[in-house]
C-alpha atoms as a PDB file:
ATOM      1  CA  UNK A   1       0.000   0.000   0.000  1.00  0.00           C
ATOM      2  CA  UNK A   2       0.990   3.526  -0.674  1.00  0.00           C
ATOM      3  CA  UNK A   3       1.077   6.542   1.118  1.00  0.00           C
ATOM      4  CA  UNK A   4       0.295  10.308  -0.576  1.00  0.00           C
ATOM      5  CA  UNK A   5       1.193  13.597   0.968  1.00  0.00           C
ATOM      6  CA  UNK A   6      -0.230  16.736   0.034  1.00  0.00           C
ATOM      7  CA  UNK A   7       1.908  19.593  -0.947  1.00  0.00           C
ATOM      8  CA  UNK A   8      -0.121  22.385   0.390  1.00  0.00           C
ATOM      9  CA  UNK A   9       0.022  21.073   3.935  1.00  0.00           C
ATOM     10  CA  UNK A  10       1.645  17.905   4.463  1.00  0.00           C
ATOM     11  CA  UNK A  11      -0.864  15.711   5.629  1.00  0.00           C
ATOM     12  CA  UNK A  12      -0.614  12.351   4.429  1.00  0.00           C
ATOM     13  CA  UNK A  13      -2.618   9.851   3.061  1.00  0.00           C
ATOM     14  CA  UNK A  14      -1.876   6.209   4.403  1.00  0.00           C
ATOM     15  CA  UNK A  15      -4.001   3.817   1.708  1.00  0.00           C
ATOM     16  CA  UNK A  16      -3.722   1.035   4.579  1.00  0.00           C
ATOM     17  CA  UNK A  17      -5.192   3.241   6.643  1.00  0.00           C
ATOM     18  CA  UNK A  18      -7.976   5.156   4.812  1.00  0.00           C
ATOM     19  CA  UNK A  19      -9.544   8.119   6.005  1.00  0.00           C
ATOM     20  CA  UNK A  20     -13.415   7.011   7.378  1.00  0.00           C
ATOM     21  CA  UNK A  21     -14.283  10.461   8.736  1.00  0.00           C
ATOM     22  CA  UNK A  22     -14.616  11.391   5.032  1.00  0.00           C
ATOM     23  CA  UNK A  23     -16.353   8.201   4.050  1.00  0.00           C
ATOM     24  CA  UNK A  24     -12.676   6.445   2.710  1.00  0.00           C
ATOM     25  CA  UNK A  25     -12.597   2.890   3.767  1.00  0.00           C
ATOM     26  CA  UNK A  26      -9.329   1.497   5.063  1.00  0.00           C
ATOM     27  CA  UNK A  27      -7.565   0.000   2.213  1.00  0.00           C
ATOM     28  CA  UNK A  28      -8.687   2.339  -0.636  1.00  0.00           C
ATOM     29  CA  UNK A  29      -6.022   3.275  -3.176  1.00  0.00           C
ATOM     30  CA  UNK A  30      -5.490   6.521  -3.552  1.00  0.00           C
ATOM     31  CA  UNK A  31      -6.214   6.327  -7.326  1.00  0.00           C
ATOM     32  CA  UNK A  32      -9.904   4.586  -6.333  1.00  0.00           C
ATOM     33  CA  UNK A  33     -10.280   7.640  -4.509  1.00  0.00           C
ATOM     34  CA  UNK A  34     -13.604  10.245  -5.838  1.00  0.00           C
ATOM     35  CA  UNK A  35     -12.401  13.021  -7.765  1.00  0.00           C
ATOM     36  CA  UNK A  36     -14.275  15.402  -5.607  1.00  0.00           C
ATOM     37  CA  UNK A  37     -12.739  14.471  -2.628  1.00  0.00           C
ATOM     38  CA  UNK A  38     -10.029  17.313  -0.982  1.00  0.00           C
ATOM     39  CA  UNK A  39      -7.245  16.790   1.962  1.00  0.00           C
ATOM     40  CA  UNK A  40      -9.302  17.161   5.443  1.00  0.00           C
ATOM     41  CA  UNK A  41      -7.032  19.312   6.598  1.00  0.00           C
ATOM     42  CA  UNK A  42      -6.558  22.018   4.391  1.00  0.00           C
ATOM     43  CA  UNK A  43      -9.535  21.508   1.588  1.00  0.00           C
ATOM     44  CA  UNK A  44      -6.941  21.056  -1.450  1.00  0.00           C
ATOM     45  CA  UNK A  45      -7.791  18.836  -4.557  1.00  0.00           C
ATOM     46  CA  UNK A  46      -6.672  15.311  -5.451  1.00  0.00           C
ATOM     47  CA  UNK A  47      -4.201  17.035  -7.648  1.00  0.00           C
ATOM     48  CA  UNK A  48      -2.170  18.727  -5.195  1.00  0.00           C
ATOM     49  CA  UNK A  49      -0.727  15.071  -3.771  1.00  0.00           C
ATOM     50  CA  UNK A  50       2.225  13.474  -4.386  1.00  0.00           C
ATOM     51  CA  UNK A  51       2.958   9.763  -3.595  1.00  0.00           C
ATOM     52  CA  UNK A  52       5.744   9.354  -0.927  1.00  0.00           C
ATOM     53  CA  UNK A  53       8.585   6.686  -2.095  1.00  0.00           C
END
């Protein structure tokens, strides 16, 4: 599983972990994702992540 960090604010997305307070199941790749969805913390598209190596 991957993990995704934004680059406005630097919270990261674990895909092992999900995010279920905004209706992301544990185990959800980032790429399976909605398209309207933004980083909880700062509101920021799907487009302003990068995935952490």
């Amino acid at each position: 599983m991957k993990r995704w960090e934004c680059i406005a604010c630097g919270w990261v997305y674990d895909e092992e972990k999900g995010h279920p307070d905004s209706g992301v199941a544990p185990g959800t790749r980032f790429e399976d994702i909605p398209e309207d969805w933004t980083c909880p913390l700062c509101g920021v598209g799907k487009d302003e992540f990068e995935e952490l190596t």
